[in-house]
Protein backbone atom coordinates (compact mmCIF):
# COMPACT_ATOMS: atom_id res chain seq x y z
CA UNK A 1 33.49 -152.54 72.27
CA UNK A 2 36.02 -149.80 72.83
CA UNK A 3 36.51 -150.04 68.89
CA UNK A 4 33.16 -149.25 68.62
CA UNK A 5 33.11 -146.73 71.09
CA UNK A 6 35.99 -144.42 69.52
CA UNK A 7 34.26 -145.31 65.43
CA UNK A 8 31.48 -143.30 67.20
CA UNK A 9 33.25 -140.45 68.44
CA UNK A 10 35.18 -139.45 65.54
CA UNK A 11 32.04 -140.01 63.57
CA UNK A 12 30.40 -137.22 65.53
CA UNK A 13 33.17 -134.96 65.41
CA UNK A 14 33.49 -135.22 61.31
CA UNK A 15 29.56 -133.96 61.49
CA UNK A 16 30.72 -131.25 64.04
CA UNK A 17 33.06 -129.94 61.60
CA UNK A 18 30.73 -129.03 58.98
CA UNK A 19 29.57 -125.24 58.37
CA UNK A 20 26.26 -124.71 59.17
CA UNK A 21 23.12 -122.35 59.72
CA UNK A 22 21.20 -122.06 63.43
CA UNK A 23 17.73 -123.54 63.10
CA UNK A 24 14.99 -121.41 64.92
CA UNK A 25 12.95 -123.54 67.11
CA UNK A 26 14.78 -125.77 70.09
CA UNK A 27 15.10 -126.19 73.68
CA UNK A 28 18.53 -125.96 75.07
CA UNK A 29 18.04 -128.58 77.43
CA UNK A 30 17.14 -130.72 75.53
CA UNK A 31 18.21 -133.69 77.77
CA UNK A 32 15.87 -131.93 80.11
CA UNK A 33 12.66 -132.49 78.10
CA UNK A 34 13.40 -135.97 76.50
CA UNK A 35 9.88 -136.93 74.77
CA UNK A 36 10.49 -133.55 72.39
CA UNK A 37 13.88 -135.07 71.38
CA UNK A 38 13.08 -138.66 70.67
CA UNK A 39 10.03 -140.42 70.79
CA UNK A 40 12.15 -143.68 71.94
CA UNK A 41 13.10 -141.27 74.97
CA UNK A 42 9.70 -142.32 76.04
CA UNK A 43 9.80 -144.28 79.30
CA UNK A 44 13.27 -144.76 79.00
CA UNK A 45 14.54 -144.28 82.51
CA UNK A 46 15.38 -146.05 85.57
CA UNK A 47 12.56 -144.75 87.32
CA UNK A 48 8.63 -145.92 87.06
CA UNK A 49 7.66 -142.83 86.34
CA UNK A 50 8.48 -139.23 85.50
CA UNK A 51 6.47 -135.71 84.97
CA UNK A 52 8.22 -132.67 83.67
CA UNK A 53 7.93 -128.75 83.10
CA UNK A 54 9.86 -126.44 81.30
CA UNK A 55 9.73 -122.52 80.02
CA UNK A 56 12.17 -120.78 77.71
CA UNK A 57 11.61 -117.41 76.91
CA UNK A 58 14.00 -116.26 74.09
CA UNK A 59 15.75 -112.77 72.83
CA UNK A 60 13.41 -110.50 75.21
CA UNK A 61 15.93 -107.91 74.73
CA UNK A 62 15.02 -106.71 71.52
CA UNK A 63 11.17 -106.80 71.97
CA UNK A 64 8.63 -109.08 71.65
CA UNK A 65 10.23 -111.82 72.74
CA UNK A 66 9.78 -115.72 71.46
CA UNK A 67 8.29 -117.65 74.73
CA UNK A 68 7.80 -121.63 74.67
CA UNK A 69 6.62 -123.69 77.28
CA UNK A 70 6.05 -127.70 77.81
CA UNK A 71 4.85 -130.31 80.06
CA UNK A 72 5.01 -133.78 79.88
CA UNK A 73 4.40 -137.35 81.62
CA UNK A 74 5.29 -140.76 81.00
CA UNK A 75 5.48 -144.08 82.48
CA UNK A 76 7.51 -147.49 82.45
CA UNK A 77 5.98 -150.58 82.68
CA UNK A 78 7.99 -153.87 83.33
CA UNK A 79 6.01 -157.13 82.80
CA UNK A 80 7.12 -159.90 84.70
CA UNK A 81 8.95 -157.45 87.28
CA UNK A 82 8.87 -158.71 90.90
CA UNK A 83 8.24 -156.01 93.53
CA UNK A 84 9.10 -153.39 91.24
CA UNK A 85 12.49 -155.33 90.16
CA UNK A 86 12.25 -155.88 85.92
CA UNK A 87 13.14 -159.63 85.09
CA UNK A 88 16.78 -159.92 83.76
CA UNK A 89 16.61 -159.11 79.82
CA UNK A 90 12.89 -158.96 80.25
CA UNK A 91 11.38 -155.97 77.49
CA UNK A 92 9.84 -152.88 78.53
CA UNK A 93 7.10 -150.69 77.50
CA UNK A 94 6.52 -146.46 77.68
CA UNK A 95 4.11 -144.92 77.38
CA UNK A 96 3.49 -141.06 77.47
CA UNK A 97 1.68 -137.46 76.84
CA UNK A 98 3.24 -134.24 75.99
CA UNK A 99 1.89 -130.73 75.60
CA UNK A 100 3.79 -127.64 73.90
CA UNK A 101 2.95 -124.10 73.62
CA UNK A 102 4.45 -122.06 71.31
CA UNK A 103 4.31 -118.22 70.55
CA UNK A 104 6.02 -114.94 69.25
CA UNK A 105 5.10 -110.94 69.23
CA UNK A 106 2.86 -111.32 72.29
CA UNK A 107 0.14 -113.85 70.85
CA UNK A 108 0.94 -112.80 66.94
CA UNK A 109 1.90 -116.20 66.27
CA UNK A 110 0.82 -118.82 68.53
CA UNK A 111 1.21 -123.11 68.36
CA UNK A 112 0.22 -125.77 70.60
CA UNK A 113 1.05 -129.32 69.96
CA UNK A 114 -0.41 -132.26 72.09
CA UNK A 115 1.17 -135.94 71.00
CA UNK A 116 1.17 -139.19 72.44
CA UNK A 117 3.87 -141.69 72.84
CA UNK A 118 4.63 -145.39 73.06
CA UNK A 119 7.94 -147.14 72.94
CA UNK A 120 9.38 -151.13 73.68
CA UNK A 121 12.65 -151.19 75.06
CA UNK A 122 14.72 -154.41 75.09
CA UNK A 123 18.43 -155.42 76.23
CA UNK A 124 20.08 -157.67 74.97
CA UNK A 125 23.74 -159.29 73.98
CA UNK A 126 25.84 -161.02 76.83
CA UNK A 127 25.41 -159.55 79.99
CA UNK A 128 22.36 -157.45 78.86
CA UNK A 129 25.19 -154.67 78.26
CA UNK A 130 23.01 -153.24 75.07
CA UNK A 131 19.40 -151.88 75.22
CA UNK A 132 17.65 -151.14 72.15
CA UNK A 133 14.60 -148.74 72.27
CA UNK A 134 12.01 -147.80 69.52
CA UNK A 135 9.09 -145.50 70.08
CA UNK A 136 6.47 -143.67 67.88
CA UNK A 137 4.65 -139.98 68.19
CA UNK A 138 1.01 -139.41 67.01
CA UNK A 139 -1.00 -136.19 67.53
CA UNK A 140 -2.30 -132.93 66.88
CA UNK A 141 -1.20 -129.30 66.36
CA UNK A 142 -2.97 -126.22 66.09
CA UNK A 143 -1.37 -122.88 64.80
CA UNK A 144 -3.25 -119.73 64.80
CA UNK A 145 -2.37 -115.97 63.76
CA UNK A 146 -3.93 -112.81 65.44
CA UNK A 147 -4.15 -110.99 62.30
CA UNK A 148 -4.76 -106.90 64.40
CA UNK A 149 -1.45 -107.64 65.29
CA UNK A 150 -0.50 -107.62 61.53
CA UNK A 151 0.69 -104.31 59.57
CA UNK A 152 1.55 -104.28 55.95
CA UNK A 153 2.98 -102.20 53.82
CA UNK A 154 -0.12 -100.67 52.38
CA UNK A 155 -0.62 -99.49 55.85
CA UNK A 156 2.18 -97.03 56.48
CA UNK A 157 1.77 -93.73 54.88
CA UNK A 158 4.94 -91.88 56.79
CA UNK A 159 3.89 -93.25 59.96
CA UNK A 160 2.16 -96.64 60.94
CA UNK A 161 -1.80 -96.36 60.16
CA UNK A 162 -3.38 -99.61 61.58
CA UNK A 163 -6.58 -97.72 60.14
CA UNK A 164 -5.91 -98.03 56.44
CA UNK A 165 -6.78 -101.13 55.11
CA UNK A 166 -5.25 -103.36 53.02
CA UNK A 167 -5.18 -105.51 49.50
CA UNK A 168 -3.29 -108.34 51.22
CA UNK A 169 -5.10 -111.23 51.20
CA UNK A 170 -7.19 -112.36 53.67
CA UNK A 171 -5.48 -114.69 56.50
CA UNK A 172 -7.07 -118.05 57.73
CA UNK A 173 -6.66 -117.71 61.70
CA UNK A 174 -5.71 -121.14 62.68
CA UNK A 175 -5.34 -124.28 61.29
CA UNK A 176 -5.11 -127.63 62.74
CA UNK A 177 -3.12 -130.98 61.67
CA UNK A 178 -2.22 -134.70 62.36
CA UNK A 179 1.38 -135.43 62.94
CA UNK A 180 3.57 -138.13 63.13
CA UNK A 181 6.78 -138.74 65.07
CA UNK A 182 9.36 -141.83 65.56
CA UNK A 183 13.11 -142.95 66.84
CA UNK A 184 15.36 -145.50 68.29
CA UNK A 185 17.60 -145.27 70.74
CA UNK A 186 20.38 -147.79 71.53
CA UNK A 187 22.67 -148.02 74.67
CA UNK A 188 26.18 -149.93 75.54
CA UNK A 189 27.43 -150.26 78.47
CA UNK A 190 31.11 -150.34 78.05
CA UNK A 191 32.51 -150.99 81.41
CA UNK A 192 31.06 -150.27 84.64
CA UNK A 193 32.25 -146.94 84.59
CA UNK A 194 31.50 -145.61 81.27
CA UNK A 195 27.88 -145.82 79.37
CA UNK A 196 27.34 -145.18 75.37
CA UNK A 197 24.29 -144.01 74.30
CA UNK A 198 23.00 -142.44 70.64
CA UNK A 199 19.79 -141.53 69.07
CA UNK A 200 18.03 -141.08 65.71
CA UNK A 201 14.69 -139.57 65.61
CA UNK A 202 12.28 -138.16 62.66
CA UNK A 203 8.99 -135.46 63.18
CA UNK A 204 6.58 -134.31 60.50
CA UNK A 205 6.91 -137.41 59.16
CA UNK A 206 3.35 -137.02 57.56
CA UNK A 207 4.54 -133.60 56.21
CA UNK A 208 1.72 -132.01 56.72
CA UNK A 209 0.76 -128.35 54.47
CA UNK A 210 0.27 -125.32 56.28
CA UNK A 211 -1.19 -121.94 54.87
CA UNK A 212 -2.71 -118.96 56.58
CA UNK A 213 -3.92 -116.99 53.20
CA UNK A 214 -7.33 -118.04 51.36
CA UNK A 215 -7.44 -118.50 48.25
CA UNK A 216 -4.69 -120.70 47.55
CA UNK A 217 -5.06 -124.07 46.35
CA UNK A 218 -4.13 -127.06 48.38
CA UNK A 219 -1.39 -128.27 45.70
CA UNK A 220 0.37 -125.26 45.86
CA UNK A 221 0.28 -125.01 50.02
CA UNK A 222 3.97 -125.35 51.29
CA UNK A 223 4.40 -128.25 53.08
CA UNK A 224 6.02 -128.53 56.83
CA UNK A 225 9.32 -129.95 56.29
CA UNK A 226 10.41 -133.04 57.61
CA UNK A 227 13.01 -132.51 61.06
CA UNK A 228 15.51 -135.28 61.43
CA UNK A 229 17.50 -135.39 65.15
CA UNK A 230 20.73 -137.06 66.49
CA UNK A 231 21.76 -137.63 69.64
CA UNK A 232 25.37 -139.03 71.00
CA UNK A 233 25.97 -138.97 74.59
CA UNK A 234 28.56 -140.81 77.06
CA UNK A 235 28.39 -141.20 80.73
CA UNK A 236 31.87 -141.36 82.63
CA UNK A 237 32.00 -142.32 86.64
CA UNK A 238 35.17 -140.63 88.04
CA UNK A 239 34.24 -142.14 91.39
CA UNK A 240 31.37 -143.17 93.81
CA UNK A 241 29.99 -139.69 93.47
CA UNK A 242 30.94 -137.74 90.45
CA UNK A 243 30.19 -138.20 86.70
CA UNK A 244 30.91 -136.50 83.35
CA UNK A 245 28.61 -136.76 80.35
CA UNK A 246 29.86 -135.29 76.70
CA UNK A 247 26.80 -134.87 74.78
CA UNK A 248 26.10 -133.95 71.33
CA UNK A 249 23.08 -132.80 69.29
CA UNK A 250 22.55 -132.49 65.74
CA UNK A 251 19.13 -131.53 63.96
CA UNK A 252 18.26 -130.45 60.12
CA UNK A 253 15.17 -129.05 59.17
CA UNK A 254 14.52 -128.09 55.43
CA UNK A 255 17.58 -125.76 54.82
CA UNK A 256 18.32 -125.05 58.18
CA UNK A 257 20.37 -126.90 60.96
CA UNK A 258 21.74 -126.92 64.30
CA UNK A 259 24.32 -128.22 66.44
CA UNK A 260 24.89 -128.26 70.14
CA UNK A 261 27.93 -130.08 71.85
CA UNK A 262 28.91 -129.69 75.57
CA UNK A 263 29.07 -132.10 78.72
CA UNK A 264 27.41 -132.10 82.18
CA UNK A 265 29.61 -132.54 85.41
CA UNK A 266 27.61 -134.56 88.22
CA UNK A 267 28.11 -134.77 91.96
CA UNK A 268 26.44 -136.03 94.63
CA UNK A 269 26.93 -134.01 98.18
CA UNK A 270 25.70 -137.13 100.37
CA UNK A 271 26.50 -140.90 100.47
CA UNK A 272 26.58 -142.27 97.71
CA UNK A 273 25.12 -146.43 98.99
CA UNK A 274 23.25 -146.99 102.00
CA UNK A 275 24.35 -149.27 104.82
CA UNK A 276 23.62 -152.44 102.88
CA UNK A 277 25.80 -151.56 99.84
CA UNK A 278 23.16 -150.62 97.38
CA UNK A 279 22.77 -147.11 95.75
CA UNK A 280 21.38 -144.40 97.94
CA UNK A 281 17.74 -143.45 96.89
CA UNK A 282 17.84 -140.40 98.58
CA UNK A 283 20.39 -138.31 96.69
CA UNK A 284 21.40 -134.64 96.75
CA UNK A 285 23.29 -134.05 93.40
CA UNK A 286 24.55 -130.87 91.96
CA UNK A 287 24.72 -130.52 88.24
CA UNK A 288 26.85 -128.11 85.63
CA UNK A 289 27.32 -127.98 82.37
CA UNK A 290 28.44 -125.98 79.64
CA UNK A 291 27.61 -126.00 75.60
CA UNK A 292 28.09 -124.48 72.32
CA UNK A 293 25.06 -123.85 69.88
CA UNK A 294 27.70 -123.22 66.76
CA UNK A 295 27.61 -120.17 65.61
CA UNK A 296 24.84 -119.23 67.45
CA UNK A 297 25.18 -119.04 71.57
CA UNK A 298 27.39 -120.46 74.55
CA UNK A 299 24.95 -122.17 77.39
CA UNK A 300 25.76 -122.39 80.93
CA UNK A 301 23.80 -124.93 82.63
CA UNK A 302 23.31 -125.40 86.88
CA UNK A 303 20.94 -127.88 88.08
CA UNK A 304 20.15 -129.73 91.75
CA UNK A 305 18.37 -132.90 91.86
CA UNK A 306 17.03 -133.50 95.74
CA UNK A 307 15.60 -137.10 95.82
CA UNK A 308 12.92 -137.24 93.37
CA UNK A 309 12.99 -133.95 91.94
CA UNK A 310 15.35 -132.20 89.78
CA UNK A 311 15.62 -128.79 88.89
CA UNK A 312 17.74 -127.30 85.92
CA UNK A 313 18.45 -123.37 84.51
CA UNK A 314 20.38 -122.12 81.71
CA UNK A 315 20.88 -119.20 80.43
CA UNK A 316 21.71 -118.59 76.47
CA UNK A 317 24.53 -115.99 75.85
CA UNK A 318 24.14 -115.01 72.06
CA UNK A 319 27.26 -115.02 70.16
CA UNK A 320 25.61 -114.20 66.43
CA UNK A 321 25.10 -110.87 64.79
CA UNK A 322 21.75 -110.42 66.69
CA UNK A 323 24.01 -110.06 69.82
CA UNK A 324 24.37 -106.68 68.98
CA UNK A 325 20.82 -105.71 68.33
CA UNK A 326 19.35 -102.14 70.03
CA UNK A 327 17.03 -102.26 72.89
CA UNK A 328 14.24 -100.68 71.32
CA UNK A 329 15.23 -97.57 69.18
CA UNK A 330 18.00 -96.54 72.32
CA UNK A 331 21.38 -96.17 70.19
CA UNK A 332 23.55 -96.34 73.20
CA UNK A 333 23.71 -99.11 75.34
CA UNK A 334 24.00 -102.49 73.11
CA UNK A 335 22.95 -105.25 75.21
CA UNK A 336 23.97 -108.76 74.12
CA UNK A 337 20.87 -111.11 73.29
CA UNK A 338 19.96 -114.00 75.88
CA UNK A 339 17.60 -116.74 76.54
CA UNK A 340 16.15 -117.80 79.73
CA UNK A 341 15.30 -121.32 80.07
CA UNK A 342 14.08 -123.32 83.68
CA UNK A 343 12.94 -127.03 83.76
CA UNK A 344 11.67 -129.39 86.46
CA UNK A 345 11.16 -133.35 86.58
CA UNK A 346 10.18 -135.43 88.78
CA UNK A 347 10.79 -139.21 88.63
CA UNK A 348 10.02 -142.26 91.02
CA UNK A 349 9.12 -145.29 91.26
CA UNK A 350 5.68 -146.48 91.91
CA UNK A 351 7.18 -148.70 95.19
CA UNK A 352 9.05 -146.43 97.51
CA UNK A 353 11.44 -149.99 98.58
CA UNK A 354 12.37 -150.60 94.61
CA UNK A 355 15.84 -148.76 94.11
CA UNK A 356 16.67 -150.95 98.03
CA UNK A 357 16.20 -154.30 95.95
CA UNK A 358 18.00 -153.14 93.13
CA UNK A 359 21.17 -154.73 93.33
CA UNK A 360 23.29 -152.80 90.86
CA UNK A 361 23.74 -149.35 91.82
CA UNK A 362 22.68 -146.78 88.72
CA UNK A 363 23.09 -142.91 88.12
CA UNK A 364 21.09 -141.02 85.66
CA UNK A 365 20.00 -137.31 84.83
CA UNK A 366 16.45 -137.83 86.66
């Protein structure tokens, strides 16, 4: 198992070590808003249940800034569970809903996507050490352009003329398509202290062909490329109350691609087992963490889970050549580029007495 363990690592860091290009569109917590990074994510938590927010509002120092928002919901469902307690090695199911809004130069651009998720999760192997997960995506998105917000370049004569018009042709204002969306997760539990856990996802797996101009033919429409996602994380317990989690995250889209690598530190400021032995339900945690977009940003990360609720905020410090962009057309006074991003989940269970019969005491991000 540890052979397997370290085979993983290094395979990880050989992918790390490549030269590569940031891809536009992501979340920084990703961890943070699971269903977005793997469909197999889906109910794939201690927990009964879990409901989540998050905003990120990107590079508002140079304008118009990029703003993306989500919410989500899913549940697990153990068959054959007794008072809330899943049967040893029994399967689970997940199911889930997630909603995404997306948009750039106040409303130019705008996207919402609404999919739905199932996944079966199994362990398995001696001891029920490994859990296997697979889970699918379906939905819709809609993309629309505010073309007023539009100038071209037959619409500039010295100055901006939003007056004149223009030869370019006309644009459709939104569009709508099906999409489809699926991954597998996979989980080892290598000791008691230390958990292994990696994930391979694929969305737009339909491809589906966008275009905002008429007049153009449906075999000539671009298609949406195809986004493929990997995931490697490990969870370390230095003692009764603290953890450390290295995490990686590796996407490609068309030509571009990005990578993000860092670790979260978790400790909890109260008990960490109740009077009986078992793991303490209500816990007060403090989170931090720190990653690396390459070549793109560093990410602090602070978060505070109270009992059921957990909230996280990071803050993107731009490290690219955008870092250096104006604020508006003021030549002094460079400021670097950042991105604001907050999140909040809440998780239970559907039982308020479950985590007291659990007999094997379990930490996890939510």
């Amino acid at each position: 198992m540890k052979k397997f363990a370290v085979l993983a690592l290094i395979a990880v860091l050989n992918v790390l070590s490549k030269p590569l290009c940031a891809q536009d569109f992501s979340f920084s917590q990703y961890f943070n808003f699971a269903p977005t990074t793997n469909p197999a994510n889906t109910g794939y938590y201690r927990q009964d249940y879990r409901a989540g927010v998050i905003h990120r509002r990107q590079w508002q120092q140079i304008g118009n800034p990029f703003l993306t928002s989500g919410v989500y919901a899913d549940f697990n469902f153990k068959p054959g569970s007794f008072k809330g307690v899943p049967k040893e090695g029994a399967p689970q199911i997940g199911v889930g809903l997630y909603f995404v809004n997306d948009q750039m130069g106040n409303g130019i651009y705008r996207a919402n996507h609404i999919m739905g998720s199932a996944s079966f999760i199994k362990p398995f192997g001696e001891y029920y050490r490994n859990t296997i997960a697979f889970g699918v995506q379906a939905g819709y998105y809609q993309k629309g352009i505010n073309p007023n917000g539009l100038f071209f370049e037959d619409q500039f004569s010295v100055f901006r003329r939003p007056d004149l018009p223009t030869r370019e042709q006309v644009i459709n204002n939104s569009q709508n398509s099906f999409n489809l969306n699926a991954g597998v997760n996979y989980s080892l539990m290598l000791s008691k202290k230390v958990n292994l856990t990696v994930g391979a996802s694929g969305f737009n797996l339909l491809e589906p062909r966008e275009n905002f101009l008429t007049g153009v033919s449906n075999s000539s429409t671009p298609k949406l490329n195809r986004r493929y996602l990997g995931t490697f994380s490990m969870q370390f317990q230095l003692s009764p109350k603290t953890f450390i989690s290295p995490m990686a995250m590796y996407q490609m889209q068309g030509g571009a691609r990005e990578i993000t690598v860092g670790a979260n530190f978790a400790n909890q400021f109260n008990k960490a087992t109740n009077k009986k032995g078992l793991s303490n339900p209500d816990q007060i945690v403090g989170y931090f963490g720190l990653f690396y977009r390459l070549q793109d940003a560093i990410i602090p990360y602070l978060g505070l889970r109270y009992k059921n609720l957990t909230g996280g905020l990071s803050y993107d410090i731009n490290l690219s050549g955008l870092s250096s962009a104006e604020n508006g057309a003021t030549p002094s006074g460079r400021p670097r580029v950042r991105t604001f991003e907050i999140s909040l989940i809440y998780a239970g269970f559907f039982d308020p007495k479950t985590p007291q019969r659990q007999s094997i005491p379990c930490k996890d991000y939510y």
